[in-house]
C-alpha atoms as a PDB file:
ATOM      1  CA  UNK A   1     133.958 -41.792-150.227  1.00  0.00           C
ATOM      2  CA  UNK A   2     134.228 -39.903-146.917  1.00  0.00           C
ATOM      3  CA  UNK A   3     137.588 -39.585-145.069  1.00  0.00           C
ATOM      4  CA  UNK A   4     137.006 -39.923-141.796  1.00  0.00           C
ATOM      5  CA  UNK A   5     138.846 -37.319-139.051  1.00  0.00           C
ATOM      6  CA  UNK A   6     138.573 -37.667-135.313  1.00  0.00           C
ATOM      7  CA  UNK A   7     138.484 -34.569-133.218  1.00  0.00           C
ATOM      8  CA  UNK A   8     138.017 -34.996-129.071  1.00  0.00           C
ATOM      9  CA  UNK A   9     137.052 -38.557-130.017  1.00  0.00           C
ATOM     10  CA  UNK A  10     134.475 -37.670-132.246  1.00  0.00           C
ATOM     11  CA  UNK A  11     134.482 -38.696-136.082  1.00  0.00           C
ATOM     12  CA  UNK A  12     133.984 -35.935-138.277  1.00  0.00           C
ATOM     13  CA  UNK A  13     133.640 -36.195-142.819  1.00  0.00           C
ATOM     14  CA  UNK A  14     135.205 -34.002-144.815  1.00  0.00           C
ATOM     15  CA  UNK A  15     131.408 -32.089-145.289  1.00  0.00           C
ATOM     16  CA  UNK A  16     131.200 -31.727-142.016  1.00  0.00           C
ATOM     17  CA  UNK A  17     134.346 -29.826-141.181  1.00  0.00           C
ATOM     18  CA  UNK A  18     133.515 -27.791-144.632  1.00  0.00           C
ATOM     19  CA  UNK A  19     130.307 -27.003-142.698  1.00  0.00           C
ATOM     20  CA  UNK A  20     132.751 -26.128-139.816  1.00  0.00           C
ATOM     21  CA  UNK A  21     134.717 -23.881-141.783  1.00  0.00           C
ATOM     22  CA  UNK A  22     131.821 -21.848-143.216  1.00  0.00           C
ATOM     23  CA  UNK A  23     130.496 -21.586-140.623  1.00  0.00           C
ATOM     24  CA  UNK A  24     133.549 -20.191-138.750  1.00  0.00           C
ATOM     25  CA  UNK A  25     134.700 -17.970-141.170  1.00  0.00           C
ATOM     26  CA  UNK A  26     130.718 -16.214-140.742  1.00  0.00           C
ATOM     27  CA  UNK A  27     131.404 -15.941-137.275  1.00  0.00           C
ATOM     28  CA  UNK A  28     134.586 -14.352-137.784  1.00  0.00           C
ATOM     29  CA  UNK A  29     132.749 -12.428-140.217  1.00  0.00           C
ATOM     30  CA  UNK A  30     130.119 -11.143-138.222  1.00  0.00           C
ATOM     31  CA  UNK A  31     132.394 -10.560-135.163  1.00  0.00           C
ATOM     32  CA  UNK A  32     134.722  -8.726-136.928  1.00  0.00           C
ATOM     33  CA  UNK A  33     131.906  -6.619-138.544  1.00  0.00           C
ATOM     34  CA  UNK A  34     130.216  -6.303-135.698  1.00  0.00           C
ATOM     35  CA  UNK A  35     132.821  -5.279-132.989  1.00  0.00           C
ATOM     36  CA  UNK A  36     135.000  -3.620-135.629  1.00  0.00           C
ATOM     37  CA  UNK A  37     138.357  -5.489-133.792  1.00  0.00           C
ATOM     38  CA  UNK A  38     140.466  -8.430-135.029  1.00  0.00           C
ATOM     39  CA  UNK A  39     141.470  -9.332-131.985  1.00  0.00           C
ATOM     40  CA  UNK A  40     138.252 -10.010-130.281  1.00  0.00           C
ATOM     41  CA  UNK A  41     136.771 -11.560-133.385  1.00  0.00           C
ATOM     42  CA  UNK A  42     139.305 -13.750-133.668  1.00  0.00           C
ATOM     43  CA  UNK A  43     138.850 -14.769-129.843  1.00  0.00           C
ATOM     44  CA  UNK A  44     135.370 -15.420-129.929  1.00  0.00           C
ATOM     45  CA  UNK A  45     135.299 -17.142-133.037  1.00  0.00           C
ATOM     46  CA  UNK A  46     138.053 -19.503-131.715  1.00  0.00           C
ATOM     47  CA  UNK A  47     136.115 -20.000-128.131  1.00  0.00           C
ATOM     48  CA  UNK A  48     133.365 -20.611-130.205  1.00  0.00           C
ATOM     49  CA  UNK A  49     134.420 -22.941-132.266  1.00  0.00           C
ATOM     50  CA  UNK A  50     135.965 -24.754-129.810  1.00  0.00           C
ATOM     51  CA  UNK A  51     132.421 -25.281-128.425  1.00  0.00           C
ATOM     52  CA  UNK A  52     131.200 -26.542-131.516  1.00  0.00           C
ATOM     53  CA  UNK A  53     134.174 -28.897-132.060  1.00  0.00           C
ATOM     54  CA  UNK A  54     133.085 -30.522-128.786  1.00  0.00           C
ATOM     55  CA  UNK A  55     129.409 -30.559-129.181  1.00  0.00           C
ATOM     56  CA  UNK A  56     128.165 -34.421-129.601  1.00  0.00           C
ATOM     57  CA  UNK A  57     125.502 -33.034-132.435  1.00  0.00           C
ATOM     58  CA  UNK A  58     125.772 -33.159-135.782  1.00  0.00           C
ATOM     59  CA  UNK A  59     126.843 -30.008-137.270  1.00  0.00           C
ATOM     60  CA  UNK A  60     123.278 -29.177-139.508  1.00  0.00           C
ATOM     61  CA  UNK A  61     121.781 -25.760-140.597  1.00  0.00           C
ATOM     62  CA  UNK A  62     120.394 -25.133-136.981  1.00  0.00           C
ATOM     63  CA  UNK A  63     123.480 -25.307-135.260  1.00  0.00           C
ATOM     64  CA  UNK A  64     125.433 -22.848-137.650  1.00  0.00           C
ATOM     65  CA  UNK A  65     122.518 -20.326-137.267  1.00  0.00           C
ATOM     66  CA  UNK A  66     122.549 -21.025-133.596  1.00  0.00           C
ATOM     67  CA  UNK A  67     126.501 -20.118-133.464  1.00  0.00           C
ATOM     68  CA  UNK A  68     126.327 -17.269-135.736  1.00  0.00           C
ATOM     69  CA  UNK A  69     123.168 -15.696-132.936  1.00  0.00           C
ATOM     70  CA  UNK A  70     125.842 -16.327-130.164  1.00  0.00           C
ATOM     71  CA  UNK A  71     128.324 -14.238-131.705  1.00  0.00           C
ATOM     72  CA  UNK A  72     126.090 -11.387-132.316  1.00  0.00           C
ATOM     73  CA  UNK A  73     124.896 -11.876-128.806  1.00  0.00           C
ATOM     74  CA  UNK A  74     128.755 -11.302-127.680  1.00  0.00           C
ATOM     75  CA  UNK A  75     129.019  -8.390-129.804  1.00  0.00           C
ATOM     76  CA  UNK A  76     125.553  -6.881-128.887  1.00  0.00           C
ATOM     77  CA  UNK A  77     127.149  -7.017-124.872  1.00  0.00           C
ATOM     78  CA  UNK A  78     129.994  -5.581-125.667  1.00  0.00           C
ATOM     79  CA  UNK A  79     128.743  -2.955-127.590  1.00  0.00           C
ATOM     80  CA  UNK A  80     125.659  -2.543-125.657  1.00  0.00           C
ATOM     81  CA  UNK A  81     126.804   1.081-124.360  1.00  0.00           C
ATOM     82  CA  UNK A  82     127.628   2.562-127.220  1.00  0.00           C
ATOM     83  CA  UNK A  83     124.219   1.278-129.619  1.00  0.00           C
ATOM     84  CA  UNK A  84     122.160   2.696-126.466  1.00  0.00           C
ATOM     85  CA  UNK A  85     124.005   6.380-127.385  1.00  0.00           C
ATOM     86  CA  UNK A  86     123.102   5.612-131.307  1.00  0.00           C
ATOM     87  CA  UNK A  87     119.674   4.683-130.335  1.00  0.00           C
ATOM     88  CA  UNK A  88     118.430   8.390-131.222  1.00  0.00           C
ATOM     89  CA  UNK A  89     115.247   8.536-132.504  1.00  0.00           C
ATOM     90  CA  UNK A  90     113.699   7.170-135.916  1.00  0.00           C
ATOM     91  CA  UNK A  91     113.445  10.412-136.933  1.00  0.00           C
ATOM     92  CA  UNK A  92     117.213  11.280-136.953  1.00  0.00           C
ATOM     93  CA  UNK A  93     117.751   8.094-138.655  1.00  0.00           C
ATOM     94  CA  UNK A  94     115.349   9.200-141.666  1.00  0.00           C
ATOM     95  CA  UNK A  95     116.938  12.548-142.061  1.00  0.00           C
ATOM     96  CA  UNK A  96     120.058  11.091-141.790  1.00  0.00           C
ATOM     97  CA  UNK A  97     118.613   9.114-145.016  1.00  0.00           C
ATOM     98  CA  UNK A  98     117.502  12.128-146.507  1.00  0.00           C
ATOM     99  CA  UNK A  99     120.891  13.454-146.200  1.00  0.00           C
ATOM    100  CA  UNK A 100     122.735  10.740-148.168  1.00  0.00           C
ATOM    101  CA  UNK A 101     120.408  10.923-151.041  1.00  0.00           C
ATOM    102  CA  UNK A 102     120.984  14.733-151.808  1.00  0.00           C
ATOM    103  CA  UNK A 103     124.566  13.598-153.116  1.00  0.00           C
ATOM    104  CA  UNK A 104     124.211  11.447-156.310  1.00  0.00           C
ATOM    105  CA  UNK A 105     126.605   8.733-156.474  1.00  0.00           C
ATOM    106  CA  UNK A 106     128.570   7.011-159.519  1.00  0.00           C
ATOM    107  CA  UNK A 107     127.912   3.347-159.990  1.00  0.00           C
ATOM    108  CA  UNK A 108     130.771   1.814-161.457  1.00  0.00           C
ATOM    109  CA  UNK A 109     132.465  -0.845-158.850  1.00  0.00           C
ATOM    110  CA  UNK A 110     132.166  -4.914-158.509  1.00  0.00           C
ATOM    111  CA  UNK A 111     130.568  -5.824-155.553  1.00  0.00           C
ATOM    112  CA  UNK A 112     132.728  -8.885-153.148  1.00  0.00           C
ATOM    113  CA  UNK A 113     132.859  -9.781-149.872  1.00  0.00           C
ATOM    114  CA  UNK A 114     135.798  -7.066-148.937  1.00  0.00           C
ATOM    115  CA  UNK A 115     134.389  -4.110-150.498  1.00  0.00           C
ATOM    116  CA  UNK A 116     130.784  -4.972-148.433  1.00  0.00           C
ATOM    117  CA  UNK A 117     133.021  -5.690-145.330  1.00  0.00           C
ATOM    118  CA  UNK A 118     135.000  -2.325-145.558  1.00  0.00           C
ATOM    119  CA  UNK A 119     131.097  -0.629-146.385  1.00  0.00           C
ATOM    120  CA  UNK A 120     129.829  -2.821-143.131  1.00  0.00           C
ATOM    121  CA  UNK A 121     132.498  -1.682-140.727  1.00  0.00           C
ATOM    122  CA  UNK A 122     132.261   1.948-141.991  1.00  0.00           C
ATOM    123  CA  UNK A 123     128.387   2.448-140.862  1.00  0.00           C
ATOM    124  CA  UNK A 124     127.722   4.008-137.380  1.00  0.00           C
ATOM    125  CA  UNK A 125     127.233   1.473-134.749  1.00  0.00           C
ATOM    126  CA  UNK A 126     123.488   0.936-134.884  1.00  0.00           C
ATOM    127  CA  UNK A 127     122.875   0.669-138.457  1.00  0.00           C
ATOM    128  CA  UNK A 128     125.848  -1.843-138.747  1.00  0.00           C
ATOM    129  CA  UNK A 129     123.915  -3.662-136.276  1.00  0.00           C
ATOM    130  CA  UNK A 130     120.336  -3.656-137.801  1.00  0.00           C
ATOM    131  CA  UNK A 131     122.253  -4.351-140.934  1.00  0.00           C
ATOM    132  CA  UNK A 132     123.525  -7.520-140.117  1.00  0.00           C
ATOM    133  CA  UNK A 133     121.260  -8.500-138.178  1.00  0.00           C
ATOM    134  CA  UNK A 134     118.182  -7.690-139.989  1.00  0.00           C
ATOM    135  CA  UNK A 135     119.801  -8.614-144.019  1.00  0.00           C
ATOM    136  CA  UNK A 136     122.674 -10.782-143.553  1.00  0.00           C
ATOM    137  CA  UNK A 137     121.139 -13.124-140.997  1.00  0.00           C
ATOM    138  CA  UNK A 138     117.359 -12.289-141.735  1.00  0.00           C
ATOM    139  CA  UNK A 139     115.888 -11.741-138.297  1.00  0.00           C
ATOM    140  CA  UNK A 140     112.857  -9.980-138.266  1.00  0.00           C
ATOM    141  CA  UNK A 141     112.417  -6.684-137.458  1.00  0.00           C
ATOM    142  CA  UNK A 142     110.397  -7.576-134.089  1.00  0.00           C
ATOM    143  CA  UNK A 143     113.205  -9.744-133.559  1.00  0.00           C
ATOM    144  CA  UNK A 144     116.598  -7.602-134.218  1.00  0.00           C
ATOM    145  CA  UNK A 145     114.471  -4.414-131.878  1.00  0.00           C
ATOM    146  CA  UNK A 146     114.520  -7.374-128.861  1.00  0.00           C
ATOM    147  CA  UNK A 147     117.734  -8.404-129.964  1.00  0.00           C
ATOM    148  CA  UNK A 148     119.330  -5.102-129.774  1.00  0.00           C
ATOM    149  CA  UNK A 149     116.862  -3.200-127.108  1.00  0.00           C
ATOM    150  CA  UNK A 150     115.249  -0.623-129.496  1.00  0.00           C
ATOM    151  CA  UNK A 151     111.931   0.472-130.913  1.00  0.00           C
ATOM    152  CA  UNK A 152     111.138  -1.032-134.198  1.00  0.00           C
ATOM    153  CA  UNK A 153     111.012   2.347-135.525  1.00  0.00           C
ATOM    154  CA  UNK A 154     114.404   3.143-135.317  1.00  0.00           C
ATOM    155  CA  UNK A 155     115.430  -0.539-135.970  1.00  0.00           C
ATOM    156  CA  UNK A 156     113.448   0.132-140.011  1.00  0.00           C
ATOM    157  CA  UNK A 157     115.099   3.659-140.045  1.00  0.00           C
ATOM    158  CA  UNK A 158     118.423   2.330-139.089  1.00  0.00           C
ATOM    159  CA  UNK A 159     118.433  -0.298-141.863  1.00  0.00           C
ATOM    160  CA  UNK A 160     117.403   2.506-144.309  1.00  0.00           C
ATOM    161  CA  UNK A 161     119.869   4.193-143.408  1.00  0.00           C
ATOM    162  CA  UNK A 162     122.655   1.268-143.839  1.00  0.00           C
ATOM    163  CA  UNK A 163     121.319   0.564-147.355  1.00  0.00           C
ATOM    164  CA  UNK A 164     121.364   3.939-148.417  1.00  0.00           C
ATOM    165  CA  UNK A 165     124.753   4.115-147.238  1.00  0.00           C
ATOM    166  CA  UNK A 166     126.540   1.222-148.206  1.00  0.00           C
ATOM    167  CA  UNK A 167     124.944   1.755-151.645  1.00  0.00           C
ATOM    168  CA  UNK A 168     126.933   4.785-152.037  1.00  0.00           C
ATOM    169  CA  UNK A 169     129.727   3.293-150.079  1.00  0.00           C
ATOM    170  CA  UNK A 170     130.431   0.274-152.254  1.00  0.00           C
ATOM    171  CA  UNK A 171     129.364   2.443-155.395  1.00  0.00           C
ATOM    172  CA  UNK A 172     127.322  -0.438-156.652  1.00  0.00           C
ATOM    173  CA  UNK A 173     123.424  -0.676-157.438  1.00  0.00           C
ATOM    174  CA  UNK A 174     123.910  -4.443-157.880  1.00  0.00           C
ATOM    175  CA  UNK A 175     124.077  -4.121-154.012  1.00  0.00           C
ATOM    176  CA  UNK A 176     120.966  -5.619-153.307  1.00  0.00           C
ATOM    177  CA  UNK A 177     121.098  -8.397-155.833  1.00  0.00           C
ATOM    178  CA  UNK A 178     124.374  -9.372-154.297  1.00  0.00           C
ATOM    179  CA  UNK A 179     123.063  -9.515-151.205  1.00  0.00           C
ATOM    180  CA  UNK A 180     120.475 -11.292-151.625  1.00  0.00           C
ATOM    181  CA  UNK A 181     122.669 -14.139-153.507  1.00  0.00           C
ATOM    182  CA  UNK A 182     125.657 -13.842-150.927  1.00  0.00           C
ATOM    183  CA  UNK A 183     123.077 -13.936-147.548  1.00  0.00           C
ATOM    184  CA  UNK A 184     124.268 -16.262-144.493  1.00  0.00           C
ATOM    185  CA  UNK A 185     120.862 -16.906-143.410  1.00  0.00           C
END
């Protein structure tokens, strides 16, 4: 009991276009994470939705990934200057760790979408990075240190450094459980 739409001559069901929508809104997600500005998340995601709109394949798991990597790839280039100046050294990234954990934090906020988006967009460049790359969207490690032009050393120590952070950011230990139930990957 599908109801058929037509878009640039194409058919499309009603689960397809809720696959569409998902998938757009983690685009505009990860854009708007990423890039920390509205306006140019709300660009790309449009320009790249538009592409998948008038793509002849079906809209499936692999083409959703594949749109989501795009997006980071368009935030990666125009961020690349400024994650090259964060890409210190593992080492400052694990004493930056260190740092956070001398101040205890109280655990007494519910964890949604918002409250990890505000935590997200409040990490230093990098981190917020290796964070979404490396949790959200489950790249490797190998894989998000190509991705972003960085030693896998400070890639690990970056993403410590995010967790420990958004953990006393969003002033949640359910942080980790929520993430893994809420992933996009």
């Amino acid at each position: 009991m599908f109801r058929n739409r037509k878009t640039n001559g194409r058919s499309w069901t009603d689960i397809e276009f809720d696959q569409l929508a998902l998938c757009a809104g983690q685009m505009y997600f990860i854009a708007l994470v990423l890039a920390d500005d509205e306006q140019f998340a709300a660009s790309l995601t449009r320009d790249s939705f538009d592409r998948l709109l008038t793509s002849r394949r079906t809209v499936d798991d692999w083409l959703t990934r594949w749109a989501r990597r795009i997006t980071i790839k368009a935030c990666i280039h125009r961020k690349r200057p400024e994650l090259h100046l964060e890409a210190f050294t593992s080492q400052f990234w694990e004493n930056s760790v260190e740092h956070l954990v001398e101040y205890p934090v109280q655990y007494n906020c519910e964890i949604s979408a918002e409250s990890v988006q505000r935590g997200v967009r409040s990490l230093p460049l990098l981190p917020r990075f290796v964070f979404i790359t490396r949790v959200l969207e489950r790249y490797s490690s190998v894989d998000t240190a190509l991705l972003l032009e960085i030693d896998s050393k400070i890639c690990e120590a970056a993403l410590a450094y995010a967790l420990a952070a958004l953990t006393r950011t969003i002033h949640s230990s359910d942080l980790h459980a929520w993430l893994d139930d809420h992933c996009c990957a």
